[in-house]
C-alpha atoms as a PDB file:
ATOM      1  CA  UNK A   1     122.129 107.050  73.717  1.00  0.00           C
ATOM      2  CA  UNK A   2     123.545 106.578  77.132  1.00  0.00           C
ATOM      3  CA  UNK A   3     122.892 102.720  77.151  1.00  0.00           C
ATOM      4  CA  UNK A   4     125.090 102.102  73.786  1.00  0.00           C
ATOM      5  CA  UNK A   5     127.394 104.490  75.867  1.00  0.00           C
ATOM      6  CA  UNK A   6     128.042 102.417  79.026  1.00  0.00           C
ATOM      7  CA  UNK A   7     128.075  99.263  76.342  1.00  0.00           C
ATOM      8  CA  UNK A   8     131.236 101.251  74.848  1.00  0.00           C
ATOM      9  CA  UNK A   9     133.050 101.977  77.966  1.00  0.00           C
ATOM     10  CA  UNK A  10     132.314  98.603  79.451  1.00  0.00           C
ATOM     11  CA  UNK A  11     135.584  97.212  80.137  1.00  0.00           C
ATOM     12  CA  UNK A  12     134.993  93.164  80.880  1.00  0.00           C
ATOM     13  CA  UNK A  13     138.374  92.923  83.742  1.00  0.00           C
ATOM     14  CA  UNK A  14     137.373  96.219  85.079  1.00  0.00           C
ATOM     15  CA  UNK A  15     133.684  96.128  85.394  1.00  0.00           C
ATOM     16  CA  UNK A  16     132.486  92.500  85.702  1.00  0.00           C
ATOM     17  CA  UNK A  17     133.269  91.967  89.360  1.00  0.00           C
ATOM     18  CA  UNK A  18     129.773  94.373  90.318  1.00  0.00           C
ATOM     19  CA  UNK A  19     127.776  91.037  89.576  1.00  0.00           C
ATOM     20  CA  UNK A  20     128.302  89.314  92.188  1.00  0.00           C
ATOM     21  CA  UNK A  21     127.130  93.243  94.398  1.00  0.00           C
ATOM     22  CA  UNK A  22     124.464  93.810  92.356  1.00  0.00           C
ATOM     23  CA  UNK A  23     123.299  91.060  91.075  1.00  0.00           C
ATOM     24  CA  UNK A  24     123.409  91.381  87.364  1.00  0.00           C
ATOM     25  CA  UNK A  25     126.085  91.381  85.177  1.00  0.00           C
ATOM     26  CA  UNK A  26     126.657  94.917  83.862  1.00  0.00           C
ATOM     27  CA  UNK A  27     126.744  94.711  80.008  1.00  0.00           C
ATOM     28  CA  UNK A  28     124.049  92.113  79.992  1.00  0.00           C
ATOM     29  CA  UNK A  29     122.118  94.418  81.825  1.00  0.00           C
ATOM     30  CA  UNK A  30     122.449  97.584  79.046  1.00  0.00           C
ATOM     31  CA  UNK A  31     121.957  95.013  76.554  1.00  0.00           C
ATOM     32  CA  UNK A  32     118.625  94.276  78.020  1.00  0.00           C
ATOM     33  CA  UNK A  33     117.688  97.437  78.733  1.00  0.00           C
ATOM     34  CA  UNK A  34     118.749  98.467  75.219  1.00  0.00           C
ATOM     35  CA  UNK A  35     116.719  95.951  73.403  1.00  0.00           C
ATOM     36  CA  UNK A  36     113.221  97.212  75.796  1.00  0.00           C
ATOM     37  CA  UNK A  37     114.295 100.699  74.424  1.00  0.00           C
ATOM     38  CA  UNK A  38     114.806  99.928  70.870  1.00  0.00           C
ATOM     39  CA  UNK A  39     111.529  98.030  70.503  1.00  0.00           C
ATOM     40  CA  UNK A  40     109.338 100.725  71.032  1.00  0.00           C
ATOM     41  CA  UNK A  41     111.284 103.627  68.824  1.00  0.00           C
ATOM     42  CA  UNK A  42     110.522 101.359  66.094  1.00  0.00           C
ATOM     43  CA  UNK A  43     113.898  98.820  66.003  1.00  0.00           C
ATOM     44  CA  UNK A  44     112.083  95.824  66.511  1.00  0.00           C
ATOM     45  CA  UNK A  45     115.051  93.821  64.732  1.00  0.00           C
ATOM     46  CA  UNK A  46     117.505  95.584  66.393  1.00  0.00           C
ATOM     47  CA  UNK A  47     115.783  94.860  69.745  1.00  0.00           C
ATOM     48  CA  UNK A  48     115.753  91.267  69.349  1.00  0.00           C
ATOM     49  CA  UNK A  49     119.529  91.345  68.214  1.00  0.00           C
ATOM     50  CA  UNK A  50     120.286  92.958  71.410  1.00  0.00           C
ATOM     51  CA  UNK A  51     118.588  90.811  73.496  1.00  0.00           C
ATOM     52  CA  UNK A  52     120.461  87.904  71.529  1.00  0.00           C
ATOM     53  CA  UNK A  53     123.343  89.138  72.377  1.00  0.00           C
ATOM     54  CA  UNK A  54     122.539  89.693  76.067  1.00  0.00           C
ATOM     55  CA  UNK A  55     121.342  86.349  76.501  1.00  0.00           C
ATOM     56  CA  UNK A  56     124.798  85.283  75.180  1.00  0.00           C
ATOM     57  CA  UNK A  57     126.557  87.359  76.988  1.00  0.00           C
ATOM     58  CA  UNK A  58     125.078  85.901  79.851  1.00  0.00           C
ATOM     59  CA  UNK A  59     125.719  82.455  79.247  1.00  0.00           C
ATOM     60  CA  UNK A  60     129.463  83.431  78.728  1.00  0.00           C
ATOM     61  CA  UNK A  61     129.742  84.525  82.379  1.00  0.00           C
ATOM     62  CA  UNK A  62     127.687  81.531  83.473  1.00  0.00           C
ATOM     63  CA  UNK A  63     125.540  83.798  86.267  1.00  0.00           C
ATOM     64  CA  UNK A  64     122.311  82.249  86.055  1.00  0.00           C
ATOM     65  CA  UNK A  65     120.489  85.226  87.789  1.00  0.00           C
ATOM     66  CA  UNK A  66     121.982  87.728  85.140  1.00  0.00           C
ATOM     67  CA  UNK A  67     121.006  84.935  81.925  1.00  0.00           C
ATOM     68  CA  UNK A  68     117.202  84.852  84.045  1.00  0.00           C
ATOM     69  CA  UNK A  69     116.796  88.623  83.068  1.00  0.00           C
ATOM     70  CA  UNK A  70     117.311  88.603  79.247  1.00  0.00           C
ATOM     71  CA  UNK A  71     115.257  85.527  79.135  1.00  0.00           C
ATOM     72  CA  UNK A  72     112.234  87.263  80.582  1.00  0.00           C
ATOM     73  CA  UNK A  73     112.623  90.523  79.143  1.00  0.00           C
ATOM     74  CA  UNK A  74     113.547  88.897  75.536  1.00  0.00           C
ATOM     75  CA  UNK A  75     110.228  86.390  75.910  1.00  0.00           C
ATOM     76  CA  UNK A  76     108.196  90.098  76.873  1.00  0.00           C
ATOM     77  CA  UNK A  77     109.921  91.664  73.018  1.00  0.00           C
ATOM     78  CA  UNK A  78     108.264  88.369  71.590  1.00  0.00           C
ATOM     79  CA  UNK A  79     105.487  88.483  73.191  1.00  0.00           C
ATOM     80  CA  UNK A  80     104.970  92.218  72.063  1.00  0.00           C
ATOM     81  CA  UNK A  81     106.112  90.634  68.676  1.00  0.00           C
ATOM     82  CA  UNK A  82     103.498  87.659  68.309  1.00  0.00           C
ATOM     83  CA  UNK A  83     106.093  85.169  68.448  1.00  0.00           C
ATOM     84  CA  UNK A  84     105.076  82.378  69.887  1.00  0.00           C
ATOM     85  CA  UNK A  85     107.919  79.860  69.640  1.00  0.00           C
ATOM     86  CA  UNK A  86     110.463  82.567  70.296  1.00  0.00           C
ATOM     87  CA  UNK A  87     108.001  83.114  74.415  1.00  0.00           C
ATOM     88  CA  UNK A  88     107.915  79.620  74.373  1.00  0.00           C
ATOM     89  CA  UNK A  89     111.888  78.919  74.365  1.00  0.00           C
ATOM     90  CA  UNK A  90     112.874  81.643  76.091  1.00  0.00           C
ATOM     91  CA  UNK A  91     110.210  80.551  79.395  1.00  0.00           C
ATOM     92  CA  UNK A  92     110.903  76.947  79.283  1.00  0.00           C
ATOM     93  CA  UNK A  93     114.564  77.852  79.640  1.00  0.00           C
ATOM     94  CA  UNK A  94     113.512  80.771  82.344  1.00  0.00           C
ATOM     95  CA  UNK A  95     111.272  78.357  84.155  1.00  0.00           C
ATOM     96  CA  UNK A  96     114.068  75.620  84.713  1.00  0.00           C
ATOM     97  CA  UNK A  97     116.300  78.237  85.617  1.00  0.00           C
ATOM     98  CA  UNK A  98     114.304  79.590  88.089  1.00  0.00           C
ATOM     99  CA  UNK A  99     113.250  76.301  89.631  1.00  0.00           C
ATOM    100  CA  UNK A 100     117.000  75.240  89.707  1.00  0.00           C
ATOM    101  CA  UNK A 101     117.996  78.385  91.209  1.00  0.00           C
ATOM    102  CA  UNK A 102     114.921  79.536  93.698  1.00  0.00           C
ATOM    103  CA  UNK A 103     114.043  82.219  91.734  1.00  0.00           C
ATOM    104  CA  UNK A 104     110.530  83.235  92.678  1.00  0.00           C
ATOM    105  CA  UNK A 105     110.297  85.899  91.071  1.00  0.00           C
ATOM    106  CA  UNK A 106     111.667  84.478  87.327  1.00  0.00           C
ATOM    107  CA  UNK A 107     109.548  81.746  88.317  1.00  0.00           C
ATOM    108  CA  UNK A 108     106.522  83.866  88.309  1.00  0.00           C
ATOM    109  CA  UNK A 109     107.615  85.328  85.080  1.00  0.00           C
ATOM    110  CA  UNK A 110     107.532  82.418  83.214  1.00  0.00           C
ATOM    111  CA  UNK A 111     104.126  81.372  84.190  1.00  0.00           C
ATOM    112  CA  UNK A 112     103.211  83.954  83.117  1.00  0.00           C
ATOM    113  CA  UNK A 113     105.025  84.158  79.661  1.00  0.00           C
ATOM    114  CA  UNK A 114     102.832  79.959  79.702  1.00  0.00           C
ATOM    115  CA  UNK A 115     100.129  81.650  79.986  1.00  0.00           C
ATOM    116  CA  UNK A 116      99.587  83.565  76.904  1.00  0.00           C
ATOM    117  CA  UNK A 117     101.214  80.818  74.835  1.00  0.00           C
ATOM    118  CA  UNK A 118      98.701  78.496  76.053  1.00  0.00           C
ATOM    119  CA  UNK A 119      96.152  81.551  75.170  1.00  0.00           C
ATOM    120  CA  UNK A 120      97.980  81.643  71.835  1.00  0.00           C
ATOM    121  CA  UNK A 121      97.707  77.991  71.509  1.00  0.00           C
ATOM    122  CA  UNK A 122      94.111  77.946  71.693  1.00  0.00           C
ATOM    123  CA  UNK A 123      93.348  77.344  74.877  1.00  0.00           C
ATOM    124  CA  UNK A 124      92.244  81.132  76.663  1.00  0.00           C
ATOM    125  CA  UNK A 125      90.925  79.348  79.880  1.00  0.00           C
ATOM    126  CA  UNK A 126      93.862  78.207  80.851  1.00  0.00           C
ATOM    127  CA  UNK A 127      96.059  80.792  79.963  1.00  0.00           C
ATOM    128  CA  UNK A 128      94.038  83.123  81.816  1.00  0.00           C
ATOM    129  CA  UNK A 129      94.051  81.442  84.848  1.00  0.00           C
ATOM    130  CA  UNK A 130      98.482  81.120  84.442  1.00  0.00           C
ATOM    131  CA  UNK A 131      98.798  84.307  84.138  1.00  0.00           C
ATOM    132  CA  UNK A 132      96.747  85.181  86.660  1.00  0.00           C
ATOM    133  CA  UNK A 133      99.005  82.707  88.903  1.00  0.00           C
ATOM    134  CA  UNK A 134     102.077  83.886  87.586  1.00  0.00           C
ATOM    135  CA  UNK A 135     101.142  87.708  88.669  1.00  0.00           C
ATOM    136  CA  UNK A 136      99.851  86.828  91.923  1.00  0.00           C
ATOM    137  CA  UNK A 137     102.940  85.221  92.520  1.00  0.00           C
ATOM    138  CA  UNK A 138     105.294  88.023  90.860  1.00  0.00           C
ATOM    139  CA  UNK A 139     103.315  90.628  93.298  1.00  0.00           C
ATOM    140  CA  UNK A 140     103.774  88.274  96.369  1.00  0.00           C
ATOM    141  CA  UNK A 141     107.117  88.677  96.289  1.00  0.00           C
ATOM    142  CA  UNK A 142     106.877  92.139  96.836  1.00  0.00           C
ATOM    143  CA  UNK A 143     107.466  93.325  92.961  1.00  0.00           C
ATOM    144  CA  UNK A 144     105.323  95.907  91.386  1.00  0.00           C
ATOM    145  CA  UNK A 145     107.310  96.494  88.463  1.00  0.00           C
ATOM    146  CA  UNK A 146     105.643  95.146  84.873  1.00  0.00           C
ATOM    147  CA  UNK A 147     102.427  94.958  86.529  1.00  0.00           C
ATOM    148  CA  UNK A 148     100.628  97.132  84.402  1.00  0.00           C
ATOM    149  CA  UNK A 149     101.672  94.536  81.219  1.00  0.00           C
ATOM    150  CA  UNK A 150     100.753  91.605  83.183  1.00  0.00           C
ATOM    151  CA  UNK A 151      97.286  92.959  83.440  1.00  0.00           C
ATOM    152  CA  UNK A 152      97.223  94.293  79.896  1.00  0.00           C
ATOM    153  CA  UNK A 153      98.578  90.552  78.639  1.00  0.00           C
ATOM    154  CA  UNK A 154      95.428  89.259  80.714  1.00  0.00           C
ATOM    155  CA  UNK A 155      93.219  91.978  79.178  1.00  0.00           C
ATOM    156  CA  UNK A 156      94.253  90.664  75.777  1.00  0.00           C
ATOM    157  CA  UNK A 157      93.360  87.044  76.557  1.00  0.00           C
ATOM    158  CA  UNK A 158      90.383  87.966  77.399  1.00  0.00           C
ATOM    159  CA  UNK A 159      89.293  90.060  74.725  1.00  0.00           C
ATOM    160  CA  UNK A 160      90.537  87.826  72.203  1.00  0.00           C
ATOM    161  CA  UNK A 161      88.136  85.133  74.350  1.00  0.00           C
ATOM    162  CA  UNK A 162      85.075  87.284  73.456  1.00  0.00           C
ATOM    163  CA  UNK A 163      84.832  88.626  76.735  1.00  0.00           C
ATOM    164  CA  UNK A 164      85.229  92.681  76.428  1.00  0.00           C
ATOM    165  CA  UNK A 165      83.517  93.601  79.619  1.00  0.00           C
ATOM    166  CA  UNK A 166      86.294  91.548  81.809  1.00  0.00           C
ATOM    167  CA  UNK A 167      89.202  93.205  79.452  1.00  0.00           C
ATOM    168  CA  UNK A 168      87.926  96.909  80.731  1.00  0.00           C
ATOM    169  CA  UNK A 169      88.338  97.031  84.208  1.00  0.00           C
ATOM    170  CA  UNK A 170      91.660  95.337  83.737  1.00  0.00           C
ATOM    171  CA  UNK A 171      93.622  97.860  82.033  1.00  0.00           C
ATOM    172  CA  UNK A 172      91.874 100.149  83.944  1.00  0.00           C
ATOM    173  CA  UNK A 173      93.531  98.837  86.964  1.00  0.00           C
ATOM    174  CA  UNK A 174      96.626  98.855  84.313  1.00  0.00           C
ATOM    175  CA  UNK A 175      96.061 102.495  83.748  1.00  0.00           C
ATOM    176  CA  UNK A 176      96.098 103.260  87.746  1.00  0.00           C
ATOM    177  CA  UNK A 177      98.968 101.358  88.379  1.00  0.00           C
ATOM    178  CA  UNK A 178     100.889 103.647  86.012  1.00  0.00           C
ATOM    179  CA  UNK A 179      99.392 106.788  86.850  1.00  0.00           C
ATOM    180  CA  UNK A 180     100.239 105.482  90.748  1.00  0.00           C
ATOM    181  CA  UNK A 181     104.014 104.053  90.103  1.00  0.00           C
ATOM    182  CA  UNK A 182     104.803 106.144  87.152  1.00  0.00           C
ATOM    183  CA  UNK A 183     106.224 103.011  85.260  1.00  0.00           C
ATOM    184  CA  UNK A 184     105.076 104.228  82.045  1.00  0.00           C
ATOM    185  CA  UNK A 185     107.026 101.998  79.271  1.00  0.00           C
ATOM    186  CA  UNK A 186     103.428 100.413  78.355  1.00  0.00           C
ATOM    187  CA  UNK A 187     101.430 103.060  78.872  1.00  0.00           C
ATOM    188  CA  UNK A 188     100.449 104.078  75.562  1.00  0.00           C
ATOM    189  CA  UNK A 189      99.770 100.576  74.541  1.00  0.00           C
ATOM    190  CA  UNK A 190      97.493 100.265  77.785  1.00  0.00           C
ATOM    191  CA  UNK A 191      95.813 103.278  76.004  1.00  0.00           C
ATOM    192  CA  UNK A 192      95.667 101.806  73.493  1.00  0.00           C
ATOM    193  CA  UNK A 193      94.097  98.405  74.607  1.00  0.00           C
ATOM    194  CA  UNK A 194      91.181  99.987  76.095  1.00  0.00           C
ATOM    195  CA  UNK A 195      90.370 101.866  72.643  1.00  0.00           C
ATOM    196  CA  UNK A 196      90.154  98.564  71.116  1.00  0.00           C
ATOM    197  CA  UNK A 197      87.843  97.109  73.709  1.00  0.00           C
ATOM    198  CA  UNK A 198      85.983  99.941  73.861  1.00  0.00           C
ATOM    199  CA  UNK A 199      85.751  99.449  70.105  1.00  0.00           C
ATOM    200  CA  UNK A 200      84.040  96.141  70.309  1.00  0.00           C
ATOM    201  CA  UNK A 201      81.780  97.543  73.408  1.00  0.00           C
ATOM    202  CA  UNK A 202      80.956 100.558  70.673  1.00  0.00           C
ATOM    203  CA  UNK A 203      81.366 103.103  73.012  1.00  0.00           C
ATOM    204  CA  UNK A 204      83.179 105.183  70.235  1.00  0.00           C
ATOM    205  CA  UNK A 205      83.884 108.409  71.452  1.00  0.00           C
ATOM    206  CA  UNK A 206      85.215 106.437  74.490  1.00  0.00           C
ATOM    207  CA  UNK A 207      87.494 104.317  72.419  1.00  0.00           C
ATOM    208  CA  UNK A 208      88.229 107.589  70.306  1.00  0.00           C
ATOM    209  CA  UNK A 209      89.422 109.375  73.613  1.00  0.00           C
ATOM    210  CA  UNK A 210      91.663 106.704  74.556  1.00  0.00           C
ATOM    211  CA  UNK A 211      93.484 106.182  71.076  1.00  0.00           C
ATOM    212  CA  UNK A 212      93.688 109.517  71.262  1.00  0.00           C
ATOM    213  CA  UNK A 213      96.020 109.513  74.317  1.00  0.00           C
ATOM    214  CA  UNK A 214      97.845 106.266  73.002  1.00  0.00           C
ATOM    215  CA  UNK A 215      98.766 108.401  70.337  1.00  0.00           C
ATOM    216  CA  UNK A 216      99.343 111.475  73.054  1.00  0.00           C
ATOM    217  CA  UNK A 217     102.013 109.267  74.879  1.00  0.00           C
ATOM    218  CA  UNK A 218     103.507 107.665  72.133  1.00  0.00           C
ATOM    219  CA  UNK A 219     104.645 110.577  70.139  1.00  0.00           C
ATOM    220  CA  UNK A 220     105.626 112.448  73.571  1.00  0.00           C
ATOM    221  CA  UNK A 221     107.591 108.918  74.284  1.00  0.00           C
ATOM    222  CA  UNK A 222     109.124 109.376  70.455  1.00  0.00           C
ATOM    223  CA  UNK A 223     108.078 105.725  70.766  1.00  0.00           C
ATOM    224  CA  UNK A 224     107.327 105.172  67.009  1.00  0.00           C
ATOM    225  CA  UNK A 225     106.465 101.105  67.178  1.00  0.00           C
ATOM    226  CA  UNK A 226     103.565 102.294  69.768  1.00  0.00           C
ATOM    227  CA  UNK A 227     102.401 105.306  67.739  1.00  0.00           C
ATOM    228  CA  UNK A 228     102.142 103.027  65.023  1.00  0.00           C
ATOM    229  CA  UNK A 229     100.036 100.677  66.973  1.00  0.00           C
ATOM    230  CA  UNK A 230      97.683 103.193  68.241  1.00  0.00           C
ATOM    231  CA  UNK A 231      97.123 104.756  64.598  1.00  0.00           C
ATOM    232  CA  UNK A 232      96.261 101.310  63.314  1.00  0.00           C
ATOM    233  CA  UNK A 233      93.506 100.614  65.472  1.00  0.00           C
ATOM    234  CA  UNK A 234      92.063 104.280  65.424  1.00  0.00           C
ATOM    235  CA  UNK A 235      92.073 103.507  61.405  1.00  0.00           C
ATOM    236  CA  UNK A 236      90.464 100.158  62.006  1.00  0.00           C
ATOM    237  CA  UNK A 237      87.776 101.820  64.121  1.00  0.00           C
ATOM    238  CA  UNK A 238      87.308 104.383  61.767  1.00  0.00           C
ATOM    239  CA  UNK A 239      87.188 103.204  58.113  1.00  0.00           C
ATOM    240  CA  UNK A 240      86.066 106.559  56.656  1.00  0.00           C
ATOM    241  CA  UNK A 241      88.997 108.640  59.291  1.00  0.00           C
ATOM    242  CA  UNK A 242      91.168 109.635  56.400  1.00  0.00           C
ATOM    243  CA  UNK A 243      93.591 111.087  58.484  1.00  0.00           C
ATOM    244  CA  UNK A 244      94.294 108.473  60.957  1.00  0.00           C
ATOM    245  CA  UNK A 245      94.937 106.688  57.879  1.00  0.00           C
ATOM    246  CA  UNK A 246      97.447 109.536  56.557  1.00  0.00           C
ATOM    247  CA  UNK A 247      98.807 109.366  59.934  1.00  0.00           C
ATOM    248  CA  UNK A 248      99.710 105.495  59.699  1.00  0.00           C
ATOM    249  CA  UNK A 249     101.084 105.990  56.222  1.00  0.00           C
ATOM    250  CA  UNK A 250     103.439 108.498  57.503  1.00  0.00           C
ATOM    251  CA  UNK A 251     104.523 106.636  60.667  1.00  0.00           C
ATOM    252  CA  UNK A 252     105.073 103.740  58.376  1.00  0.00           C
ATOM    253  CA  UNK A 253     107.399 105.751  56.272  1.00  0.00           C
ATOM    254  CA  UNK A 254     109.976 106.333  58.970  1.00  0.00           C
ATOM    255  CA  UNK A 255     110.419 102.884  59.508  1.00  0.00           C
ATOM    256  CA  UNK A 256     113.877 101.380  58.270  1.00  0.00           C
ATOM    257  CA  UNK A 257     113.006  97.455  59.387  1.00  0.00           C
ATOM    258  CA  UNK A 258     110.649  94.631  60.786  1.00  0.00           C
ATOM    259  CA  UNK A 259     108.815  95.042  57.794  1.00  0.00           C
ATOM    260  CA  UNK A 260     108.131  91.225  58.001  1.00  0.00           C
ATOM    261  CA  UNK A 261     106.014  92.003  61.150  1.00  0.00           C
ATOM    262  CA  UNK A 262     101.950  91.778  61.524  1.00  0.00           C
ATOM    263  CA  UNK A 263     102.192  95.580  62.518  1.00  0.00           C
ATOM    264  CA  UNK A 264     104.313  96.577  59.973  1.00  0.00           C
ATOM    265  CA  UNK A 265     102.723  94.648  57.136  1.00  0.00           C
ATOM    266  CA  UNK A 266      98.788  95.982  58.355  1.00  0.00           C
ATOM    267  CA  UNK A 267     100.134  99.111  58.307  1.00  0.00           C
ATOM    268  CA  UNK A 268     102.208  99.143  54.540  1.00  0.00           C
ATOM    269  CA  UNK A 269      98.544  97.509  53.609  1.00  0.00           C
ATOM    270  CA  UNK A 270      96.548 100.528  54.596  1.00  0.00           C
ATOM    271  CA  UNK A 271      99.160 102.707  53.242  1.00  0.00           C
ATOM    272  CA  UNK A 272      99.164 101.272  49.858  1.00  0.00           C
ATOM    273  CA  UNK A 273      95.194 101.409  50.589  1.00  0.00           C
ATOM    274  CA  UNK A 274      95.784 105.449  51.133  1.00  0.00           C
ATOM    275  CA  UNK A 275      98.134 106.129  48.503  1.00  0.00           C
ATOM    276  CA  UNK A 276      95.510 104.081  45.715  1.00  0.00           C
END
């Protein structure tokens, strides 16, 4: 992997000074970009050890804009993750950072990051309405990266509000943002997302297309975590599907860890369901 490459060669005297050029510090920057990687070929624990280890890493140079990345990216993992304490640390920390520093764009971030705790929390209103600030303010200053997941967060809210019909056209702006930008990390879990919405709509052969190409992009990806995903709500839609069960037993196989997760534990569930 060319990431744990360029973590190997790193050479602290010789390649710290780009930091204050580029604005990040080097290794913290393959560390983060490692642990974004790792989540979604199925290394959720490795992920999260990597962005540990970035966020360290970052405190040890004291650069507040290159500690402002792993803190963001490491409260998205979380997010992904359904920790809520872990979002909550990391964008307290993020927001005083950012408010310290001027950092709009962190800022943003970590309003939005607020706003699906406060979702989380029990409170949907008003974490819709912070994320919605947070990504008006992220795309004011000129940012269109992460986009798509800020809409896809928002979707979530408001599905898990009871309100399907105002989830759809937001991943569907998701889904042309991709398409448009080609930022595709999320893309099969945007997929995704509108299967399950269409789900609750019943529009099945709608939601069946979609999980369909969640599952499409995910394999292509080799992005295991979101293939995973994908198969367990096509199973969930379809209780009598035995082979989108089959499927999730087999993708649960080649796991090696995070079997402590929700994801992980549905899935060895239905497997144990499948093999019975």
């Amino acid at each position: 992997m060319h990431l744990e490459h360029a973590l190997a060669i790193y050479d602290p005297g010789e390649h710290r000074s780009p930091v204050f050029v580029y604005a990040f510090d080097p290794r913290v920057v393959c560390l983060d970009y490692l642990a974004r990687t790792l989540l979604p070929l199925g290394l959720p624990e490795q992920a999260l050890a990597a962005n540990d280890e970035a966020i360290h890493e970052a405190r040890r140079v004291s650069h507040r804009n290159s500690l402002a990345l792993p803190l963001f990216f490491g409260g998205v993992v979380r997010q992904i993750l359904g920790d809520r304490d872990g979002v909550e640390a990391r964008c307290n920390e993020l927001a005083q950072i950012a408010a310290d520093a001027g950092f709009r764009l962190w800022q943003a971030g970590a309003t939005v990051l607020r706003g699906w705790t406060l979702a989380e929390a029990g409170d949907p209103e008003a974490g819709r309405l912070a994320i919605q600030r947070g990504a008006d303010e992220w795309r004011a200053t000129g940012a269109e990266y992460m986009l798509p997941y800020f809409l896809a967060l928002l979707a979530q809210v408001e599905l898990k509000a009871g309100r399907p019909q105002a989830a759809l056209p937001l991943l569907e702006e998701a889904r042309i943002r991709v398409e448009r930008t080609g930022e595709r990390w999320f893309a099969a879990e945007i997929f995704r997302l509108q299967g399950e919405v269409l789900v609750t709509l019943n529009r099945l052969a709608d939601a069946n297309s979609c999980l369909t190409h969640a599952l499409e992009t995910a394999a292509a990806q080799q992005a295991r975590f979101w293939e995973l995903r994908a198969a367990l709500t096509l199973a969930r839609a379809d209780h009598d599907g035995v082979a989108a069960r089959e499927r999730v037993k087999r993708l649960c196989a080649g796991f090696s860890e995070g079997f402590g997760l929700p994801d992980l534990r549905a899935a060895q569930a239905l497997a144990l369901d499948v093999a019975s």
